[in-house]
N, C-alpha and C. Protein backbone atom coordinates (compact mmCIF):
# COMPACT_ATOMS: atom_id res chain seq x y z
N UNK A 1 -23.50 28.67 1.59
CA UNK A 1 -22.80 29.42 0.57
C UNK A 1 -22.05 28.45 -0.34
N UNK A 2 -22.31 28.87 -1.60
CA UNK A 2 -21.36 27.49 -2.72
C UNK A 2 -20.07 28.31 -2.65
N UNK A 3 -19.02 27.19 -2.80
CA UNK A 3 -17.81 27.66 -3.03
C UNK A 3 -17.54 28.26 -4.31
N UNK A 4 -16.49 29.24 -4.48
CA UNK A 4 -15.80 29.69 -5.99
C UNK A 4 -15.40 29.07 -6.74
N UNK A 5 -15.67 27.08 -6.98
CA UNK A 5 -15.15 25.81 -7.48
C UNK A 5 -16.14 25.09 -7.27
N UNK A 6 -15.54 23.99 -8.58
CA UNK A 6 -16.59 22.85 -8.53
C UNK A 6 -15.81 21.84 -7.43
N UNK A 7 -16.82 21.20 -6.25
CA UNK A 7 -16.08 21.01 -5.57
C UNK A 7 -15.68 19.56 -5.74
N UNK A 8 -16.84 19.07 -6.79
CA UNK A 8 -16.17 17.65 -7.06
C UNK A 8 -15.09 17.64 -7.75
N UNK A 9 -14.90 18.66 -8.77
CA UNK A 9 -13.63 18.23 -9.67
C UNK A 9 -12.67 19.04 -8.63
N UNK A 10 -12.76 19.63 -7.53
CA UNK A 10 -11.59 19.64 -6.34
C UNK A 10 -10.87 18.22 -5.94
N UNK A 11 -12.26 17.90 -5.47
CA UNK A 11 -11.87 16.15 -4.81
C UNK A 11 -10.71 15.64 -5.86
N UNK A 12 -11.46 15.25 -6.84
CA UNK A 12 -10.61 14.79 -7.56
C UNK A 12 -9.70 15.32 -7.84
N UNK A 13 -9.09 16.53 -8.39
CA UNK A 13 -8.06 17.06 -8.87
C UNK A 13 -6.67 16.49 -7.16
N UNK A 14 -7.40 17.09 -6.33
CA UNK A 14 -6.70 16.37 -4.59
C UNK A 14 -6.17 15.02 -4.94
N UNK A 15 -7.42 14.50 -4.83
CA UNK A 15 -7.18 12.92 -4.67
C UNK A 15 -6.25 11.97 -6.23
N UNK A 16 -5.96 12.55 -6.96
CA UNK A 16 -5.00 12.20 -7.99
C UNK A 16 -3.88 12.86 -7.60
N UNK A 17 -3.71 14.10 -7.45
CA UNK A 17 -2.42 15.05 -6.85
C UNK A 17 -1.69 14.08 -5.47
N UNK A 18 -2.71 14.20 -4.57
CA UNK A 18 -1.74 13.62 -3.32
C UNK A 18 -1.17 12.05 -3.82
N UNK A 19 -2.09 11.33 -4.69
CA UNK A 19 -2.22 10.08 -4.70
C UNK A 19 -0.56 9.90 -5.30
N UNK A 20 -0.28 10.83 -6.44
CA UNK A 20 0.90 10.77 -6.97
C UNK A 20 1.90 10.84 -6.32
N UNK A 21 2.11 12.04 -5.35
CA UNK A 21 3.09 12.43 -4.34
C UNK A 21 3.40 11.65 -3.44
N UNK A 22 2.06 10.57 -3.18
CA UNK A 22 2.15 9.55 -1.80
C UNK A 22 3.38 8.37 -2.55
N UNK A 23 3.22 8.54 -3.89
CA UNK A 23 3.87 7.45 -4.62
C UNK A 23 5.16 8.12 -5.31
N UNK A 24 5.41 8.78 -5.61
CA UNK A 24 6.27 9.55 -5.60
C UNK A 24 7.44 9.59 -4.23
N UNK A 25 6.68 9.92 -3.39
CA UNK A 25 7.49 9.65 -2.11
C UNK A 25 8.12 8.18 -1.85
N UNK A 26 7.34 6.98 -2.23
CA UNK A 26 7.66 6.02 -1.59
C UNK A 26 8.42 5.64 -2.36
N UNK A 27 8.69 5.97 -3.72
CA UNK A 27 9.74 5.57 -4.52
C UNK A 27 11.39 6.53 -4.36
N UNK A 28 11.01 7.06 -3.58
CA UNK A 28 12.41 8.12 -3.00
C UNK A 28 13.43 7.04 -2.34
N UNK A 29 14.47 7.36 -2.63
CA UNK A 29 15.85 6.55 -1.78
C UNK A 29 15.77 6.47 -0.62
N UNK A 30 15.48 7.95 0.28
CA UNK A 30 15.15 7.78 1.54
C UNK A 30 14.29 9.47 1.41
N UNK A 31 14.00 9.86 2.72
CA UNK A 31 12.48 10.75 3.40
C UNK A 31 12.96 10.97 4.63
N UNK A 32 13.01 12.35 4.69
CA UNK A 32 13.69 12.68 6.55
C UNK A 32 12.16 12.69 6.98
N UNK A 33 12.24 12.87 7.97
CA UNK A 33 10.97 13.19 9.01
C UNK A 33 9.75 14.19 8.69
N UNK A 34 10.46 15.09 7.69
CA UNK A 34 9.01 15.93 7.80
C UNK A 34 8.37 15.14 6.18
N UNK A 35 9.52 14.83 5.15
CA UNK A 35 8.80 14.13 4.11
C UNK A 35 8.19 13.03 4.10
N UNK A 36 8.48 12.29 5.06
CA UNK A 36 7.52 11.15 5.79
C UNK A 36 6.50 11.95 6.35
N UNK A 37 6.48 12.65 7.03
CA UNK A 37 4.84 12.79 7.72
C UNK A 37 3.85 13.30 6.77
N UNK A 38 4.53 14.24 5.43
CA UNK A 38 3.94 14.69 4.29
C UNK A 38 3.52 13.66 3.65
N UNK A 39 4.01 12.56 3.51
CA UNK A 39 3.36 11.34 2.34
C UNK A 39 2.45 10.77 3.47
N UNK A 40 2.77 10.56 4.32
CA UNK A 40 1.32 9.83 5.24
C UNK A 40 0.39 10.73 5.08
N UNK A 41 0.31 12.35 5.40
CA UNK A 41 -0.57 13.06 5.27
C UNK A 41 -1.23 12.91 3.84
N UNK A 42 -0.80 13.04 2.62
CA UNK A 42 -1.00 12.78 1.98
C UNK A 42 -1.82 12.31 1.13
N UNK A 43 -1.21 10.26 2.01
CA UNK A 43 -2.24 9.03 1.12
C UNK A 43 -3.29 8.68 1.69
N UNK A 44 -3.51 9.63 3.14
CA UNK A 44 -5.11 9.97 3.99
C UNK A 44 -5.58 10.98 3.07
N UNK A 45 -5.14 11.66 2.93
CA UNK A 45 -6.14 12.72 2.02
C UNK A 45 -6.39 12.17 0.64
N UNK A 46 -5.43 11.91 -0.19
CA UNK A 46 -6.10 11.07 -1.31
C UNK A 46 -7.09 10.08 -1.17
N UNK A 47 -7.03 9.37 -0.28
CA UNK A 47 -8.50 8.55 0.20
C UNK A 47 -9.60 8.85 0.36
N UNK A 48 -8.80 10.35 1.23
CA UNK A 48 -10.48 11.11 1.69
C UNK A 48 -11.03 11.66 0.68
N UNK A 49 -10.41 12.44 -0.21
CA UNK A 49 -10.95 12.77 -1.81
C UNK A 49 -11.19 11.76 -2.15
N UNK A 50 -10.77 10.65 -2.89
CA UNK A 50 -11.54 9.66 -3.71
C UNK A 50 -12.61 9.09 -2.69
N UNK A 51 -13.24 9.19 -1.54
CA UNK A 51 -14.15 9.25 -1.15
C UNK A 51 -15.11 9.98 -1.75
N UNK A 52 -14.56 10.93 -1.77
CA UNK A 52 -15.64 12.01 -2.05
C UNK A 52 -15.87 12.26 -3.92
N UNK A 53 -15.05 11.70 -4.65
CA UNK A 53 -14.96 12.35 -6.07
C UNK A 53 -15.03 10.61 -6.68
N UNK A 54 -14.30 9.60 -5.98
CA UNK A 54 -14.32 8.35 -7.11
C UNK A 54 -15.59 7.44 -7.09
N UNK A 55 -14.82 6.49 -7.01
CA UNK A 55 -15.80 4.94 -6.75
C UNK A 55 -15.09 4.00 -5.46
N UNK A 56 -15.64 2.56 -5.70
CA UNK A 56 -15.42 1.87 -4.71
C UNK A 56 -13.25 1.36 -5.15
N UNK A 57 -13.83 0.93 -6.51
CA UNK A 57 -12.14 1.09 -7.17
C UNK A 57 -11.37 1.66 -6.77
N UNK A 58 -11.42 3.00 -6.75
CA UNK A 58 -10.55 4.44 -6.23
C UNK A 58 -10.10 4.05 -4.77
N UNK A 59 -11.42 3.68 -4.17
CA UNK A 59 -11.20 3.57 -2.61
C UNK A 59 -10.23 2.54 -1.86
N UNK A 60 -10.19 1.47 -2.93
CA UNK A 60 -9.12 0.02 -2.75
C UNK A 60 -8.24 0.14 -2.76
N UNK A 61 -7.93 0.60 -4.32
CA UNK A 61 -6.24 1.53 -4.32
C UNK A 61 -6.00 2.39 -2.95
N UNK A 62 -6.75 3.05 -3.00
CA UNK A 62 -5.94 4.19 -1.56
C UNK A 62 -6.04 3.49 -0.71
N UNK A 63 -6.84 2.32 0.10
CA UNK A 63 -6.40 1.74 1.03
C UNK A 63 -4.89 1.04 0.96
N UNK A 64 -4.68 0.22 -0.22
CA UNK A 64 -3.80 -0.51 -0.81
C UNK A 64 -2.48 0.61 -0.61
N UNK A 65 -2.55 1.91 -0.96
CA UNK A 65 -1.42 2.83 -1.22
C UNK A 65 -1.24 3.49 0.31
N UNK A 66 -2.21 3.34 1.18
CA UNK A 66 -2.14 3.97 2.49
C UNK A 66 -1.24 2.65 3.48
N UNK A 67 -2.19 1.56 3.32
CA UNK A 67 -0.97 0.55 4.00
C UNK A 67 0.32 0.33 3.39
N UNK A 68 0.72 0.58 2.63
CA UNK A 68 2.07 0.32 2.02
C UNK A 68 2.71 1.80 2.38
N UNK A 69 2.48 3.06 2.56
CA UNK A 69 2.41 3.75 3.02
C UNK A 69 3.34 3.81 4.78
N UNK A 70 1.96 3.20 5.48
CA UNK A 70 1.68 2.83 6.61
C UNK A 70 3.00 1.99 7.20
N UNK A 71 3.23 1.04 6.04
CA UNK A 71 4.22 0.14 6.02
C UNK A 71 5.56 0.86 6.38
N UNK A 72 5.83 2.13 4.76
CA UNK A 72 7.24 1.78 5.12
C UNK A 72 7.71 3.08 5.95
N UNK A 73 6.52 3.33 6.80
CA UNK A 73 6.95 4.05 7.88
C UNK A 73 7.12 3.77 8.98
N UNK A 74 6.66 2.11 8.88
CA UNK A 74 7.47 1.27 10.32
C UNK A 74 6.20 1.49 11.10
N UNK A 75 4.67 1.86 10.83
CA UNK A 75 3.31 1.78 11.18
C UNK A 75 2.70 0.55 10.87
N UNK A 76 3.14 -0.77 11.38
CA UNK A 76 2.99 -1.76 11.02
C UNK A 76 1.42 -2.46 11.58
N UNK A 77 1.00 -2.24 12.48
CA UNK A 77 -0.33 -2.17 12.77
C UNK A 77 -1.27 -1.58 12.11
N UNK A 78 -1.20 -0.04 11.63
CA UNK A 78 -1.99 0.41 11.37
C UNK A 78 -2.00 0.18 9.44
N UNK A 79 -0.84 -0.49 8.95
CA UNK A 79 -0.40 -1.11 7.65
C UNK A 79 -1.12 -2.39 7.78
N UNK A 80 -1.25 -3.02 8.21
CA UNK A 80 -2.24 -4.33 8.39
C UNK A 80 -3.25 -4.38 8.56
N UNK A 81 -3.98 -3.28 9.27
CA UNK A 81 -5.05 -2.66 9.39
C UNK A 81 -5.66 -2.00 7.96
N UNK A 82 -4.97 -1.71 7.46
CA UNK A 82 -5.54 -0.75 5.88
C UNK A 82 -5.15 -1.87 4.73
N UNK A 83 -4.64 -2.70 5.28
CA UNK A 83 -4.45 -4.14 3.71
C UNK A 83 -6.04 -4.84 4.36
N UNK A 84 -5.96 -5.20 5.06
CA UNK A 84 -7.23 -5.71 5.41
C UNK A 84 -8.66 -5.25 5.27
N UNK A 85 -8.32 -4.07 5.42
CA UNK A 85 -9.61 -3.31 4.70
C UNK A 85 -10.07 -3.39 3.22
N UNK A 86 -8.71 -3.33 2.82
CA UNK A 86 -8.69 -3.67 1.09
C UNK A 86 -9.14 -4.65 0.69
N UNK A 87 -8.81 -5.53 1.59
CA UNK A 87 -9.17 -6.93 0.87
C UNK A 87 -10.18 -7.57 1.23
N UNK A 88 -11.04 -6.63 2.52
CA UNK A 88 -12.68 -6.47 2.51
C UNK A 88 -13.37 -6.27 1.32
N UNK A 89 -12.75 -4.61 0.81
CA UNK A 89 -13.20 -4.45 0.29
C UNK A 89 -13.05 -4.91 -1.64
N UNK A 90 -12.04 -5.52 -1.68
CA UNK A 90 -11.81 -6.20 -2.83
C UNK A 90 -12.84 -7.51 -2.82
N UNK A 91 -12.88 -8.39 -1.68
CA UNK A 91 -13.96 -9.55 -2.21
C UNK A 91 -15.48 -8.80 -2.25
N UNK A 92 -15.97 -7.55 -1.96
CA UNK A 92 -16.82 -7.17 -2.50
C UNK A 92 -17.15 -6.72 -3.76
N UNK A 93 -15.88 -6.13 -4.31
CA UNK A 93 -16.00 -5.68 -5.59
C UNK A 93 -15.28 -6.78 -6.93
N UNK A 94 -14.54 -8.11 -6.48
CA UNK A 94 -14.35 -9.12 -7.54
C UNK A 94 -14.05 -8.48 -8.57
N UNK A 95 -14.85 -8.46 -9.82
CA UNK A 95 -14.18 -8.91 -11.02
C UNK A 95 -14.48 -7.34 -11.72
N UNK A 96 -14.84 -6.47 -10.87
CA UNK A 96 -14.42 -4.93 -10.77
C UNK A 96 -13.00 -4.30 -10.88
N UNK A 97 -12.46 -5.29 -10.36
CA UNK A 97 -10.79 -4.98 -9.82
C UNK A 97 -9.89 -5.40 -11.11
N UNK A 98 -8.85 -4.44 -11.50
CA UNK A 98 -8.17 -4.77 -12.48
C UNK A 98 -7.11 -6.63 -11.96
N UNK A 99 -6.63 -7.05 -12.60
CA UNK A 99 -5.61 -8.32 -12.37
C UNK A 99 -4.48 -7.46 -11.58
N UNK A 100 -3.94 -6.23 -11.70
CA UNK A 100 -2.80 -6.01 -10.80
C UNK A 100 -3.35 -5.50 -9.96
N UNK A 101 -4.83 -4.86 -9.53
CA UNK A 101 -5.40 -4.66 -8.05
C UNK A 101 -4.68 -5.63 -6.82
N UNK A 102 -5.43 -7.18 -7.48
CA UNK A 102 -5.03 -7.98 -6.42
C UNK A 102 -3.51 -8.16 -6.52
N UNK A 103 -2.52 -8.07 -6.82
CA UNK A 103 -0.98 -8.46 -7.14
C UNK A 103 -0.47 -6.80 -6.56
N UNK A 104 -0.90 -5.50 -6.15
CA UNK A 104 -0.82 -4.87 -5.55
C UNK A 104 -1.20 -4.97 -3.89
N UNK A 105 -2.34 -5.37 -3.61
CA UNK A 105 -3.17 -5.63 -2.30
C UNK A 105 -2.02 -7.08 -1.81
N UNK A 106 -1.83 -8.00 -2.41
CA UNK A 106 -0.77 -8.89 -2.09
C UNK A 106 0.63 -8.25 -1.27
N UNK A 107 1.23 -7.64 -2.70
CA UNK A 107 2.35 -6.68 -2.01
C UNK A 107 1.99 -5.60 -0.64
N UNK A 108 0.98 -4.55 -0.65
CA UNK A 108 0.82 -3.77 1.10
C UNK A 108 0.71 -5.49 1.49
N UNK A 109 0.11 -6.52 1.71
CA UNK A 109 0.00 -7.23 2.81
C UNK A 109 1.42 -7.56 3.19
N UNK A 110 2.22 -7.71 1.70
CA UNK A 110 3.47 -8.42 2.21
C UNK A 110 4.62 -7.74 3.02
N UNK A 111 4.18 -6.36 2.96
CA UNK A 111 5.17 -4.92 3.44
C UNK A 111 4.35 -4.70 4.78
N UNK A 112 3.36 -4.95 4.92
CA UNK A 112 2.79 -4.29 6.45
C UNK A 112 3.40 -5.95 7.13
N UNK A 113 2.82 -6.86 6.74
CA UNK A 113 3.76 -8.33 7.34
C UNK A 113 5.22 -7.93 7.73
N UNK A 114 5.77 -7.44 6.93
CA UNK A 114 7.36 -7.52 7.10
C UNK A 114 7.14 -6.53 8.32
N UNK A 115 6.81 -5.20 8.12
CA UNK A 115 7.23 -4.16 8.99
C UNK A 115 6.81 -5.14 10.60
N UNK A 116 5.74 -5.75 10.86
CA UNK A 116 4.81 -6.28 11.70
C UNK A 116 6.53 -7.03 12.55
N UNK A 117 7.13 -7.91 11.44
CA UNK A 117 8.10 -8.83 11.62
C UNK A 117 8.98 -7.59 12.12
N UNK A 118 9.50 -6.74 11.85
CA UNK A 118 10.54 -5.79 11.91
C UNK A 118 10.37 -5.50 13.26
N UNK A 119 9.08 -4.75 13.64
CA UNK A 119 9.10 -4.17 14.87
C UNK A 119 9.30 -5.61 15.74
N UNK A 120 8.73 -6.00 15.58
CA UNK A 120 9.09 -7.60 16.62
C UNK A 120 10.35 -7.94 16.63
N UNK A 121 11.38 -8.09 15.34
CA UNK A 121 13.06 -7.76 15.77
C UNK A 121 13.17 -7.12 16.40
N UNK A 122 12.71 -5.63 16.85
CA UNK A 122 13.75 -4.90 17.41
C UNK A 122 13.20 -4.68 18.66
N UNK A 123 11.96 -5.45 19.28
CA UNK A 123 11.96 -5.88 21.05
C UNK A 123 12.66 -6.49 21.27
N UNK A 124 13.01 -5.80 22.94
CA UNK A 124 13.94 -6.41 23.33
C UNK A 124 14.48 -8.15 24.17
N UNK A 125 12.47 -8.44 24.12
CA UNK A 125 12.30 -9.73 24.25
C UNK A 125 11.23 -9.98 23.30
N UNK A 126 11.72 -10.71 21.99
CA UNK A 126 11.40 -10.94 21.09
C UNK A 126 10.80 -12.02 20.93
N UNK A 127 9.07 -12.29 20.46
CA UNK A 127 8.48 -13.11 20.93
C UNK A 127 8.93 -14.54 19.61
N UNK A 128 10.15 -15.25 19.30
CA UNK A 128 10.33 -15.88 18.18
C UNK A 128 9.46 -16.54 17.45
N UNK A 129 8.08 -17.54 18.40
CA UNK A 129 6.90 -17.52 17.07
C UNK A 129 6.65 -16.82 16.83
N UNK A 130 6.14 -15.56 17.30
CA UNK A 130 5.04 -14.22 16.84
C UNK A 130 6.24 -14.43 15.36
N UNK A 131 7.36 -13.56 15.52
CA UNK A 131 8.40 -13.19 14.61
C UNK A 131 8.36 -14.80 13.32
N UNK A 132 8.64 -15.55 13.92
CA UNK A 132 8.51 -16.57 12.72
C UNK A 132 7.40 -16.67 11.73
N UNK A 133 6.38 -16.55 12.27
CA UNK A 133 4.91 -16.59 12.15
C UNK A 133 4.73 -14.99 11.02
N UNK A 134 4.95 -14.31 11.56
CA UNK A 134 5.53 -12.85 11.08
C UNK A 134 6.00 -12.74 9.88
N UNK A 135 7.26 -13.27 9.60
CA UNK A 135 7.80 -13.36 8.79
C UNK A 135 7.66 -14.24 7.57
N UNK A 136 6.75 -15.45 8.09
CA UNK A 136 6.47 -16.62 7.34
C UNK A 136 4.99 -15.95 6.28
N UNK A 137 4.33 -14.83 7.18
CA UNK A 137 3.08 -14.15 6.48
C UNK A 137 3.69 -13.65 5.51
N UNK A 138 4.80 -12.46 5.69
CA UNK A 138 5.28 -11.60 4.64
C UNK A 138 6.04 -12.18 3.53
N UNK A 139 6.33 -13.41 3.47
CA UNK A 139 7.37 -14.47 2.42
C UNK A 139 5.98 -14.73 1.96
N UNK A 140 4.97 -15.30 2.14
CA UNK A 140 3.51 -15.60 1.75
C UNK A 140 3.07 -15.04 1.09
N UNK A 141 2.81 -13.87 1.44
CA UNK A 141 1.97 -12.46 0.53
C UNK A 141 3.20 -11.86 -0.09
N UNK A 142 4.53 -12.01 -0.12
CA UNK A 142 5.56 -11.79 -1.22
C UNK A 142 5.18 -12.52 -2.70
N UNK A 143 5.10 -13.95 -2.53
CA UNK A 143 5.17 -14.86 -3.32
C UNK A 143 4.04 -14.85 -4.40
N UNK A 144 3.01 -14.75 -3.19
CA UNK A 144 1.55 -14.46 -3.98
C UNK A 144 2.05 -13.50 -4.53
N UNK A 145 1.90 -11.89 -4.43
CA UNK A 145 2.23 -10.68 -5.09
C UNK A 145 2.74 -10.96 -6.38
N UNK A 146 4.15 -11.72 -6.35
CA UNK A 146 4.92 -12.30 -7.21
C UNK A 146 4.14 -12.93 -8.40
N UNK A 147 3.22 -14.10 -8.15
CA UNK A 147 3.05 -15.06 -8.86
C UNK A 147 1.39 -13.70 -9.30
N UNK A 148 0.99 -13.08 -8.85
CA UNK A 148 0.03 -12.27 -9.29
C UNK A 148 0.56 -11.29 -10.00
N UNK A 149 1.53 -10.86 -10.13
CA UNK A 149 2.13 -9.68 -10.82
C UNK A 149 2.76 -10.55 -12.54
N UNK A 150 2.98 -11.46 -12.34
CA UNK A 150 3.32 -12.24 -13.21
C UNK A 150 2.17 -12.52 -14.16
N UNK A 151 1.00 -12.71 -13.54
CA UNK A 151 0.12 -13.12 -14.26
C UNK A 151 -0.91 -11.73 -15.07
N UNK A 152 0.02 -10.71 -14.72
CA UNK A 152 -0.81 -9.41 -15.20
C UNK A 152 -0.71 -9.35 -16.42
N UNK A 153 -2.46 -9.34 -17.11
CA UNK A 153 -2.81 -9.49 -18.87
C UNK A 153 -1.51 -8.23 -19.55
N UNK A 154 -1.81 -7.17 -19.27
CA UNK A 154 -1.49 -6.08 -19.70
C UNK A 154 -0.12 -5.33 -19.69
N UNK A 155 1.17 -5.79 -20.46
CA UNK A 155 2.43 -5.71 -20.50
C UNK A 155 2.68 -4.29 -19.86
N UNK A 156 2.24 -3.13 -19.93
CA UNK A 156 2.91 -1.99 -19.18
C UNK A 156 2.43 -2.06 -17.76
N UNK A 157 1.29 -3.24 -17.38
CA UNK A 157 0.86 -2.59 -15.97
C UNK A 157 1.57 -3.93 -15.50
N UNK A 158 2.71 -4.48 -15.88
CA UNK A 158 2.75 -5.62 -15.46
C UNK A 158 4.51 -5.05 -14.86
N UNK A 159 5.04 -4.35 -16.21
CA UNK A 159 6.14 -4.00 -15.81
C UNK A 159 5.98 -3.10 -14.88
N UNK A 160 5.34 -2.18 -14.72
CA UNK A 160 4.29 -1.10 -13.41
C UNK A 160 4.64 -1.79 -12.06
N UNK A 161 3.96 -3.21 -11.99
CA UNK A 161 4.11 -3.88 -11.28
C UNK A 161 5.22 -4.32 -10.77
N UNK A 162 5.61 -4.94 -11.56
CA UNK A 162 7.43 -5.47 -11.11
C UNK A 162 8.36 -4.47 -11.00
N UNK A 163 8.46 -3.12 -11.60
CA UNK A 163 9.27 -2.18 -11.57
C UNK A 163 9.09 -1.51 -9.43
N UNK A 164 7.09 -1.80 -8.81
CA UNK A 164 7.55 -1.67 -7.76
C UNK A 164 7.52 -2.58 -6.85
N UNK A 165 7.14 -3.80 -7.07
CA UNK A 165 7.76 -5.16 -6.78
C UNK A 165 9.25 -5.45 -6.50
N UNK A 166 9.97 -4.86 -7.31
CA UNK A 166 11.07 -4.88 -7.05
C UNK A 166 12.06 -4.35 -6.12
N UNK A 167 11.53 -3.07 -5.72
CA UNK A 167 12.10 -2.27 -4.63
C UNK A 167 11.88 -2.70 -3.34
N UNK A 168 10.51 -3.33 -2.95
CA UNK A 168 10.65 -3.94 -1.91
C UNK A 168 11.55 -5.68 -1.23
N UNK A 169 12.57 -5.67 -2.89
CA UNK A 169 13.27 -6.66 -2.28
C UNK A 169 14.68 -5.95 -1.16
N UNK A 170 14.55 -4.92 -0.84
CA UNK A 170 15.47 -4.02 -0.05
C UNK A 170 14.60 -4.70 1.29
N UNK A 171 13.85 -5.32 1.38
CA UNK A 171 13.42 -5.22 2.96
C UNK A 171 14.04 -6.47 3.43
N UNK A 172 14.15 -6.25 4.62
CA UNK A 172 14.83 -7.18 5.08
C UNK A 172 14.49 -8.40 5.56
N UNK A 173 12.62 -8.48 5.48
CA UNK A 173 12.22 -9.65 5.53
C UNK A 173 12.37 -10.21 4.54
N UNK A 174 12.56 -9.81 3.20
CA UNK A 174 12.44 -10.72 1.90
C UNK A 174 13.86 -11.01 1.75
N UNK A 175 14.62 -10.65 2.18
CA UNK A 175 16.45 -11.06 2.41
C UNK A 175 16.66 -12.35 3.02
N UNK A 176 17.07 -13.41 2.11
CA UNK A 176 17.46 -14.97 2.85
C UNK A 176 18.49 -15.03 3.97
């Protein structure tokens, strides 16, 4: 039976809707418990639509927006897990990818790193290389992010960039 809709321009209409809200959310001051589980729900479903409605492009971003996501819900495994995917799937697609793709994919690495570092603070036998090592990743993929966001051709996607570049200097791995 066909549905009462076109179901591709569903996908899509989804997968731009959640995609906003997932970002929308993460730019919030703070998120009690159920608005956190709503933006995770969310930047899985925007994925799963641009599965179904985009391209391979579409699909990078939402990995990129799911680990950062992933991140600052203190899902630091499964945030390292979805930057890594990205950046599978970014050396497949190269010079497909806008200049702030990669200066985005930098930043989730540098936020799932930190969280990675975070949860390792707060065991109670704290493994200090893992944590050094940890922390030394997320100052890494900060910097990069940094020096990639800098180099973005396109003056509004640059301030785009740094405007959320900037919020993650609240974390406490990027704190001297």
């Amino acid at each position: 039976m066909n549905p009462p809709f076109d179901v591709a321009q569903a996908h899509r209409w989804f997968a731009i809707e959640w995609n906003n809200a997932t970002w929308d959310a993460l730019e919030a001051e703070s998120l009690d418990a159920t608005q956190q589980a709503d933006a995770l729900h969310r930047a899985h479903a925007s994925v799963a639509h641009w599965r179904e409605a985009g391209n391979d492009v579409n699909w990078f971003r939402g990995l990129c927006m799911v680990s950062t996501t992933e991140a600052a819900l203190g899902a630091a495994g499964s945030a390292i897990r979805f930057a890594l995917s990205a950046e599978t799937l970014a050396a497949k697609l190269g010079a497909e990818l806008a200049d702030w793709d990669l200066a985005f994919l930098a930043e989730a690495h540098s936020r799932a790193a930190a969280a990675a570092w975070e949860e390792e603070q707060a065991r109670t036998q704290v493994d200090t290389e893992r944590a050094a090592a940890l922390l030394s990743e997320a100052r890494q993929q900060r910097e990069r992010a940094r020096q990639l966001g800098e180099a973005i051709a396109e003056e509004e996607d640059r301030k785009m960039f740094q405007q959320w570049f900037e919020r993650g200097a609240s974390i406490a791995a990027f704190q001297s």
